[in-house]
C-alpha atoms as a PDB file:
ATOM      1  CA  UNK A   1     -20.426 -30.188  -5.877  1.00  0.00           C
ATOM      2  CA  UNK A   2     -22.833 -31.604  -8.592  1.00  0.00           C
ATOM      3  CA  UNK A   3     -25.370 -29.407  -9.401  1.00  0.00           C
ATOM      4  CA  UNK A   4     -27.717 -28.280 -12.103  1.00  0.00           C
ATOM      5  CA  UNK A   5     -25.496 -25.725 -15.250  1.00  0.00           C
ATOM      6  CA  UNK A   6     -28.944 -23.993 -14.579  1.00  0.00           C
ATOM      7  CA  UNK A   7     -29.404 -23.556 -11.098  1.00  0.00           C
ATOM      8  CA  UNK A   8     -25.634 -22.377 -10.632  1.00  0.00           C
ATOM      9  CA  UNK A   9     -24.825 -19.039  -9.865  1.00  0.00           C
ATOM     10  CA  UNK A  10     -21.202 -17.830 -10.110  1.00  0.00           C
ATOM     11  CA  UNK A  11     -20.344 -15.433  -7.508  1.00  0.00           C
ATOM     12  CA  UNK A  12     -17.534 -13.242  -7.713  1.00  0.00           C
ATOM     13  CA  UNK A  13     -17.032 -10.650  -5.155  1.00  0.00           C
ATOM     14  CA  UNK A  14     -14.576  -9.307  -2.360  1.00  0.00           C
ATOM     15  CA  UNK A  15     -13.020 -11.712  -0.155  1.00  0.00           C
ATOM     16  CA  UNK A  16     -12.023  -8.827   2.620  1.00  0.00           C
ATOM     17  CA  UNK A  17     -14.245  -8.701   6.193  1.00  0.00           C
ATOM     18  CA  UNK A  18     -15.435  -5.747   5.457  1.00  0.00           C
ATOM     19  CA  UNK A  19     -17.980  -6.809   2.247  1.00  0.00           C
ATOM     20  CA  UNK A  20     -19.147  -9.832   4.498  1.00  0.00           C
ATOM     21  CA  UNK A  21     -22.769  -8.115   4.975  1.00  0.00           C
ATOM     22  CA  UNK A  22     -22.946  -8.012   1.601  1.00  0.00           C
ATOM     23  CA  UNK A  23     -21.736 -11.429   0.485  1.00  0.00           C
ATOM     24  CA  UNK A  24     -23.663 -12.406   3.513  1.00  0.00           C
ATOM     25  CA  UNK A  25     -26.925 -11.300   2.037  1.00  0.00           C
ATOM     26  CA  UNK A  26     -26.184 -12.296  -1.753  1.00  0.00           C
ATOM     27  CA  UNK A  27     -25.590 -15.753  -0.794  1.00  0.00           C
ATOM     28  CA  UNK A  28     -28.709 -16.326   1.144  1.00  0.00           C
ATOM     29  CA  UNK A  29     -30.810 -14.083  -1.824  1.00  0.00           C
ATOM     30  CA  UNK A  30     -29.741 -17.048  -4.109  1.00  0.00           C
ATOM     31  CA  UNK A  31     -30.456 -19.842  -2.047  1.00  0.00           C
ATOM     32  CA  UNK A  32     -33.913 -18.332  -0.949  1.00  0.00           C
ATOM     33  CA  UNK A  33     -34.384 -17.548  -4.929  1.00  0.00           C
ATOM     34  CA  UNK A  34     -34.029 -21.584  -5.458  1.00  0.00           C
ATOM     35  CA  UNK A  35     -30.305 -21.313  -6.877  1.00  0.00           C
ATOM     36  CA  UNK A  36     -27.467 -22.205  -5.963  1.00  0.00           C
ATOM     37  CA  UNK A  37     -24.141 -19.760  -5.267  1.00  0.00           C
ATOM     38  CA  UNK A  38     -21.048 -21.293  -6.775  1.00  0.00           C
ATOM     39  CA  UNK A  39     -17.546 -19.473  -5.507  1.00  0.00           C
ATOM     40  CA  UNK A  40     -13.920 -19.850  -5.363  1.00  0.00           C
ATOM     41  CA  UNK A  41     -13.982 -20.382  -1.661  1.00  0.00           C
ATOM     42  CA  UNK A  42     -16.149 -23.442  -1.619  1.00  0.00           C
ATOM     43  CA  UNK A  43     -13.396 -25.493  -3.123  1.00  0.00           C
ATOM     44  CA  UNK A  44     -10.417 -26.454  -0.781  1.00  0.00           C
ATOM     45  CA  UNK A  45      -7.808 -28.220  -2.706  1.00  0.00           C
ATOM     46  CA  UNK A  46      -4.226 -26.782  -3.097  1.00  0.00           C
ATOM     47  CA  UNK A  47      -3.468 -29.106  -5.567  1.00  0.00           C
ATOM     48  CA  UNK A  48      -5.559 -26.837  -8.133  1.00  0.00           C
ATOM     49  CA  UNK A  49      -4.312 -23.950  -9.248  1.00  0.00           C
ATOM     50  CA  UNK A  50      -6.829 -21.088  -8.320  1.00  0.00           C
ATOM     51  CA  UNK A  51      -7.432 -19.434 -11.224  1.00  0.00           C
ATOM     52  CA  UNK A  52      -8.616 -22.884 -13.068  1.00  0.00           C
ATOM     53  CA  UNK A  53     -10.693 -23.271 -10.596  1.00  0.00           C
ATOM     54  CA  UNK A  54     -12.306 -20.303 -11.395  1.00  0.00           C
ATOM     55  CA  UNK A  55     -12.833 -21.501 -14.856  1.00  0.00           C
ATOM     56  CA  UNK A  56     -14.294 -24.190 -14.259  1.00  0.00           C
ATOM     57  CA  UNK A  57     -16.796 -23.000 -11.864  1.00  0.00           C
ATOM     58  CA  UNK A  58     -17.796 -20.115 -14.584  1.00  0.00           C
ATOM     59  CA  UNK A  59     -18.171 -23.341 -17.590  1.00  0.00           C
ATOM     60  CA  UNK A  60     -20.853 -24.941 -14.969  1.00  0.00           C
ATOM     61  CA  UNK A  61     -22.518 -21.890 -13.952  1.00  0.00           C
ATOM     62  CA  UNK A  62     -25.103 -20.476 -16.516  1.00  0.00           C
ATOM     63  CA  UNK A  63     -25.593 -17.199 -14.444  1.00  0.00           C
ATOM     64  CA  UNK A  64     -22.762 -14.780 -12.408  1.00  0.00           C
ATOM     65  CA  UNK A  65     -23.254 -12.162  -9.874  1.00  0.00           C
ATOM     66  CA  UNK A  66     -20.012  -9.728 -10.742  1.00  0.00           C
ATOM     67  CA  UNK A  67     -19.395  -7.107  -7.763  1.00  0.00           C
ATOM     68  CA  UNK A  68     -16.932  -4.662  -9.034  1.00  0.00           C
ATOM     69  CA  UNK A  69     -17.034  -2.123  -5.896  1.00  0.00           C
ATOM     70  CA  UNK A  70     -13.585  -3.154  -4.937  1.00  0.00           C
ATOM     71  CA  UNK A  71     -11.655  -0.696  -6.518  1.00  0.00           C
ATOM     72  CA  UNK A  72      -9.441   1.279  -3.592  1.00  0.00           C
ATOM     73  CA  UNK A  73      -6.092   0.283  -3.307  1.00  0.00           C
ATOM     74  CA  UNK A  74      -4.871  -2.290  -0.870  1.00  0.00           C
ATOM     75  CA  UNK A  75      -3.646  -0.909   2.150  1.00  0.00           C
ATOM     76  CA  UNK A  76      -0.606  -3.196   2.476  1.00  0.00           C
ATOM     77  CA  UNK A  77       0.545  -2.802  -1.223  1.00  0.00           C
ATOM     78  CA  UNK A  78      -0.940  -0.016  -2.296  1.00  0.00           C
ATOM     79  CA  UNK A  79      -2.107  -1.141  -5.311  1.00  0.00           C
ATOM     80  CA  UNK A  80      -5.909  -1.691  -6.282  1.00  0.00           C
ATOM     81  CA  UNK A  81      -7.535  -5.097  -6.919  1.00  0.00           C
ATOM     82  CA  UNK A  82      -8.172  -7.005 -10.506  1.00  0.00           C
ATOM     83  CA  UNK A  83      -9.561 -10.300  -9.689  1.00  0.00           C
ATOM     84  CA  UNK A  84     -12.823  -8.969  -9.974  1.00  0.00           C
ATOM     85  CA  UNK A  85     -12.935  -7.030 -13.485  1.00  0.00           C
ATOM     86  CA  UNK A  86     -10.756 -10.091 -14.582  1.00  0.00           C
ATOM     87  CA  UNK A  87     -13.351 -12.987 -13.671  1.00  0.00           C
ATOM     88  CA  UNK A  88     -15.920 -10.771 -15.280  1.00  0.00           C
ATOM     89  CA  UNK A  89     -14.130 -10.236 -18.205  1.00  0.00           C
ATOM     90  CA  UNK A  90     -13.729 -14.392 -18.523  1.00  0.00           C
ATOM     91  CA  UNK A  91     -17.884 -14.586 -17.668  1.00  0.00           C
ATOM     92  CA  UNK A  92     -18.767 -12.016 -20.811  1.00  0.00           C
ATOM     93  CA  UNK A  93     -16.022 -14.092 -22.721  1.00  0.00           C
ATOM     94  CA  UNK A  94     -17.363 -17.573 -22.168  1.00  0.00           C
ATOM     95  CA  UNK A  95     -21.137 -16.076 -23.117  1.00  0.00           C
ATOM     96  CA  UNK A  96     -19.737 -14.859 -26.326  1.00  0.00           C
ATOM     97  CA  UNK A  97     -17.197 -17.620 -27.625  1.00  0.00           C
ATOM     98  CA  UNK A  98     -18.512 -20.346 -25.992  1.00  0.00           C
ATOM     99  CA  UNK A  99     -20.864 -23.455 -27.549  1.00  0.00           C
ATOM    100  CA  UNK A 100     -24.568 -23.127 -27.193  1.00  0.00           C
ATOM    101  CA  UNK A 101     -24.925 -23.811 -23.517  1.00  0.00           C
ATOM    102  CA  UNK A 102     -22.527 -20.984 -22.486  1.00  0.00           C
ATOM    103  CA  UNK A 103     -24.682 -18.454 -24.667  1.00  0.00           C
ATOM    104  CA  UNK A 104     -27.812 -18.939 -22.592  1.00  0.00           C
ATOM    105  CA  UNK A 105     -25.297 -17.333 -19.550  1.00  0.00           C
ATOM    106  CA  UNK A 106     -26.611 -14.460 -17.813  1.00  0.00           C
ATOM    107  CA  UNK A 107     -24.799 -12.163 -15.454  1.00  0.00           C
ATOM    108  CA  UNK A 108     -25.588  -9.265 -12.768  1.00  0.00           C
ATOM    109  CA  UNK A 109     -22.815  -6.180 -12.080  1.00  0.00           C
ATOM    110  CA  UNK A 110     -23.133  -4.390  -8.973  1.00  0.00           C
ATOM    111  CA  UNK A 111     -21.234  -1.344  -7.817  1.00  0.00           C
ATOM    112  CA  UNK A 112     -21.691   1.151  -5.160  1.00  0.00           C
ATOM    113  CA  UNK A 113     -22.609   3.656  -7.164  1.00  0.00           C
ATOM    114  CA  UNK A 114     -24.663   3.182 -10.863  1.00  0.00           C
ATOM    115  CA  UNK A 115     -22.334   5.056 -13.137  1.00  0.00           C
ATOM    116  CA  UNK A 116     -19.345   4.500 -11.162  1.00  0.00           C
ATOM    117  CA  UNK A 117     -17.222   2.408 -13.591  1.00  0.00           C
ATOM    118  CA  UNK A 118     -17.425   4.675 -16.330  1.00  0.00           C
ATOM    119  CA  UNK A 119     -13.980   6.049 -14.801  1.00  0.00           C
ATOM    120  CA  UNK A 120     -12.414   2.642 -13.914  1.00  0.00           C
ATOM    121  CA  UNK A 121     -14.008   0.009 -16.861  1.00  0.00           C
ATOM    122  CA  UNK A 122     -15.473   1.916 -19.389  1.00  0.00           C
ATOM    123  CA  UNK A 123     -15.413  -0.774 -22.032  1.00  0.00           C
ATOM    124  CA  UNK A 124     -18.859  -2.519 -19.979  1.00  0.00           C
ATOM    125  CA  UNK A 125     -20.079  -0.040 -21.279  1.00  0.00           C
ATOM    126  CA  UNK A 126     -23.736  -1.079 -22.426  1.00  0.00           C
ATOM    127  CA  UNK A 127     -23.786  -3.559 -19.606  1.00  0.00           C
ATOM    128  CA  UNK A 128     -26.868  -2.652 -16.682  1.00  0.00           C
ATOM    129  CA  UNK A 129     -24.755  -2.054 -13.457  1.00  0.00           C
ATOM    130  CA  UNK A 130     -26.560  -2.560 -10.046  1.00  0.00           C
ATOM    131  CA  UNK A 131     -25.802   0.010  -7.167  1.00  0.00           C
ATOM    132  CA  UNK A 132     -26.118  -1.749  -3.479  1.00  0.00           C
ATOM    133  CA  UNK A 133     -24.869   1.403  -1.835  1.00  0.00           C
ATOM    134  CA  UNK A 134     -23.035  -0.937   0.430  1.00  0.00           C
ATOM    135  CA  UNK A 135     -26.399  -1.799   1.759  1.00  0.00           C
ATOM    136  CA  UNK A 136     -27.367  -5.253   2.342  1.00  0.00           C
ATOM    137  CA  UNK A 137     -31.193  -4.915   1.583  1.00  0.00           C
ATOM    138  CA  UNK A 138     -30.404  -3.091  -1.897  1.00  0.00           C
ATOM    139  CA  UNK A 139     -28.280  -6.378  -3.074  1.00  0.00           C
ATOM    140  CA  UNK A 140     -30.802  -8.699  -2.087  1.00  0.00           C
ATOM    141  CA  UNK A 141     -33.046  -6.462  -3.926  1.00  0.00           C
ATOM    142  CA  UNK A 142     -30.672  -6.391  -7.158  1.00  0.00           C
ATOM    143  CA  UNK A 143     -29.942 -10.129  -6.734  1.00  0.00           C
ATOM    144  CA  UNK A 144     -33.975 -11.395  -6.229  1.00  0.00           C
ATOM    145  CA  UNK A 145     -35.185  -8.745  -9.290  1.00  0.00           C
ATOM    146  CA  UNK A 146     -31.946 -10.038 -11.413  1.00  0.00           C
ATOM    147  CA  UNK A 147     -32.729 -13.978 -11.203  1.00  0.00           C
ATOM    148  CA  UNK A 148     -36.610 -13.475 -11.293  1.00  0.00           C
ATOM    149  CA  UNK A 149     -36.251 -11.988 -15.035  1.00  0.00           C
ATOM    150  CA  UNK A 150     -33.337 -13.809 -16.065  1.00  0.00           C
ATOM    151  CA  UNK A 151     -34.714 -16.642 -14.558  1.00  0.00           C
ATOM    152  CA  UNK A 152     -38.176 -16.915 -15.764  1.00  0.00           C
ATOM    153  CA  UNK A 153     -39.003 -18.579 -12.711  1.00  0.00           C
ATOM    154  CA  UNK A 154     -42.172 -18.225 -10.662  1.00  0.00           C
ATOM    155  CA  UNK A 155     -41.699 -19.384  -7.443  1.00  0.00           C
ATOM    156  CA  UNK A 156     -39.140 -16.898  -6.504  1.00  0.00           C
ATOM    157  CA  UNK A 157     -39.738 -14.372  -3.609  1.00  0.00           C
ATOM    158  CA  UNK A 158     -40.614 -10.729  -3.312  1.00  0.00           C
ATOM    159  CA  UNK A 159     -37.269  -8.834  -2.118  1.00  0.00           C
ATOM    160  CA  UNK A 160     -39.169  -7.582   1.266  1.00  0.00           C
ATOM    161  CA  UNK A 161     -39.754 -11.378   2.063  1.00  0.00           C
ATOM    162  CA  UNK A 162     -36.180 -12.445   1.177  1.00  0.00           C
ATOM    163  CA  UNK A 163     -35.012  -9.536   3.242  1.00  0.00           C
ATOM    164  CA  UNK A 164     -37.499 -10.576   6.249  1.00  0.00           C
ATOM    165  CA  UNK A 165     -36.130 -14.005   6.358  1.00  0.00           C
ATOM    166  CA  UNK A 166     -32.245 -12.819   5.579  1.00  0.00           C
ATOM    167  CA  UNK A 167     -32.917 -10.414   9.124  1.00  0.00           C
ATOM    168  CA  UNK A 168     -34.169 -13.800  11.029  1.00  0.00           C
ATOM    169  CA  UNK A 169     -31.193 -16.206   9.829  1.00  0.00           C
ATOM    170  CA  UNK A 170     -28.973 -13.517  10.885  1.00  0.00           C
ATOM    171  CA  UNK A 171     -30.308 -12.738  14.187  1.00  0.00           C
ATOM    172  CA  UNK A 172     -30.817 -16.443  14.885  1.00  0.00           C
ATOM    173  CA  UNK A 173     -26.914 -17.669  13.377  1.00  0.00           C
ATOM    174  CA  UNK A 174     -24.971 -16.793  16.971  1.00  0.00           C
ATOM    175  CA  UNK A 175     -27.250 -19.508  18.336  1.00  0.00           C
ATOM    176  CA  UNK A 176     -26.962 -21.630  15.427  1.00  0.00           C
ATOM    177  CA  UNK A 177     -23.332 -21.546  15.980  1.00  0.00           C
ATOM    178  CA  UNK A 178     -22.948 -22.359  19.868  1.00  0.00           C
ATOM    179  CA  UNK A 179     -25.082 -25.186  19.127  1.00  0.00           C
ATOM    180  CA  UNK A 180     -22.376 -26.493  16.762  1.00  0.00           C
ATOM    181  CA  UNK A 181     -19.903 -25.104  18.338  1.00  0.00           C
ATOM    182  CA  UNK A 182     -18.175 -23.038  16.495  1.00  0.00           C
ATOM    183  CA  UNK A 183     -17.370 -18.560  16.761  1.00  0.00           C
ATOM    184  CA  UNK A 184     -19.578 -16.627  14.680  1.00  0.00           C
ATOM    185  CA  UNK A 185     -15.908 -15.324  13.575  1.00  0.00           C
ATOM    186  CA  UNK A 186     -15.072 -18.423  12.545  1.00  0.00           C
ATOM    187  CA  UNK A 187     -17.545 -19.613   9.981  1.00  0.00           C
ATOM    188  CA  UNK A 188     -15.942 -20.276   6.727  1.00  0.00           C
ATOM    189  CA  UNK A 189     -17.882 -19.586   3.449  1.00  0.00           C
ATOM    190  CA  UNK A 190     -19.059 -23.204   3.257  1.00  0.00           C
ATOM    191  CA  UNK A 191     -19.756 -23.237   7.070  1.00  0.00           C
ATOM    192  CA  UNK A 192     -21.629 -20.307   6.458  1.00  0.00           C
ATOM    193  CA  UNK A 193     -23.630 -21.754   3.151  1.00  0.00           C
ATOM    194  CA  UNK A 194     -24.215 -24.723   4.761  1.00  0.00           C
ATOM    195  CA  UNK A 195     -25.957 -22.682   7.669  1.00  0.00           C
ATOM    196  CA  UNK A 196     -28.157 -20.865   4.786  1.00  0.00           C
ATOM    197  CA  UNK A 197     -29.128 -24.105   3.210  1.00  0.00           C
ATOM    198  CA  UNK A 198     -30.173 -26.213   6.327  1.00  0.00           C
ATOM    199  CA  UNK A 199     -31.786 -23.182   8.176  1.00  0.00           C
ATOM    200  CA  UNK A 200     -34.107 -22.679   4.433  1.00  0.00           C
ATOM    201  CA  UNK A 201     -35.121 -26.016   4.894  1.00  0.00           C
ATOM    202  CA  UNK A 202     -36.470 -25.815   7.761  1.00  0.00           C
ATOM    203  CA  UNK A 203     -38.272 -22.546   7.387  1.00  0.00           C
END
């Protein structure tokens, strides 16, 4: 995907079912903000190894949307999760050490809860964490606020608007996708981006 170091935002989140609402709702926030969401799971190609991949997409993104939330352990190993804390710890890395263009880079860190990761990742300390509440409308909210200052933009949205049109994508994707065809179940995150991007258009 060529796009704009400026437009991209780097998202890096949960991949599990249960935070689709949310990643759901922060994807079509950054479209509808005029952005563009960058992730992992856009990029299909086994011949690159994953975590350069991740790399790369934080070098051509000048903002990041960090959701640290994830931090029970996994119920099949027992053992909590540190992709997250990890690709947010490579974001605030590239800001500081990198050349000129990766000092303009600009992140958002959202948690449940506000204070949260004082007991888990103290050393962000400093850092203005976002609490969604695991509620949909409170990350759009965080996301839309976020880009509009970081951004300077202004063209971008009132949250109640974004959240208006984020309720009528959502309530009009199960017919979006038996006109494909596809299973609402099915959509992948590109199938679903795509969906976002097309649907924007055209409203």
């Amino acid at each position: 995907m060529s796009t704009s170091y400026t437009s991209n935002v780097f998202l890096n989140f949960p991949f599990d079912a249960q935070y689709h609402s949310i990643r759901n709702a922060i994807v079509f926030s950054v479209f509808d903000c005029g952005f563009v969401p960058r992730c992992a799971l856009e990029i299909d190609n086994s011949g690159e190894v994953r975590f350069d991949r991740i790399q790369r997409l934080i070098n051509e993104s000048k903002f990041g949307i960090h959701d640290i939330s994830r931090t029970e352990p996994d119920t099949a190993t027992n053992l909590p999760r540190f992709n997250m804390p990890l690709e947010l710890g490579v974001f605030i890395g590239a800001k500081r050490y990198g050349g000129t263009k990766q000092k303009q880079k600009n992140c958002l860190i959202l948690d449940i809860e506000q204070y949260r990761y004082q007991t888990f990742i103290s050393d962000i300390a400093g850092h203005d964490i976002r609490a969604h509440s695991n509620e949909p409308d409170q990350a759009i909210n965080h996301v839309r606020n976020w880009l509009n200052s970081a951004s300077g933009r202004r063209t971008i949205p009132g949250g109640s608007e974004i959240l208006r049109r984020f309720t009528q994508f959502e309530s009009e994707l199960p017919d979006m996708c038996q006109a494909i065809p596809i299973e609402l179940h099915e959509l992948t995150y590109n199938d679903y981006s795509n969906l976002v991007s097309e649907w924007l258009a055209a409203n």
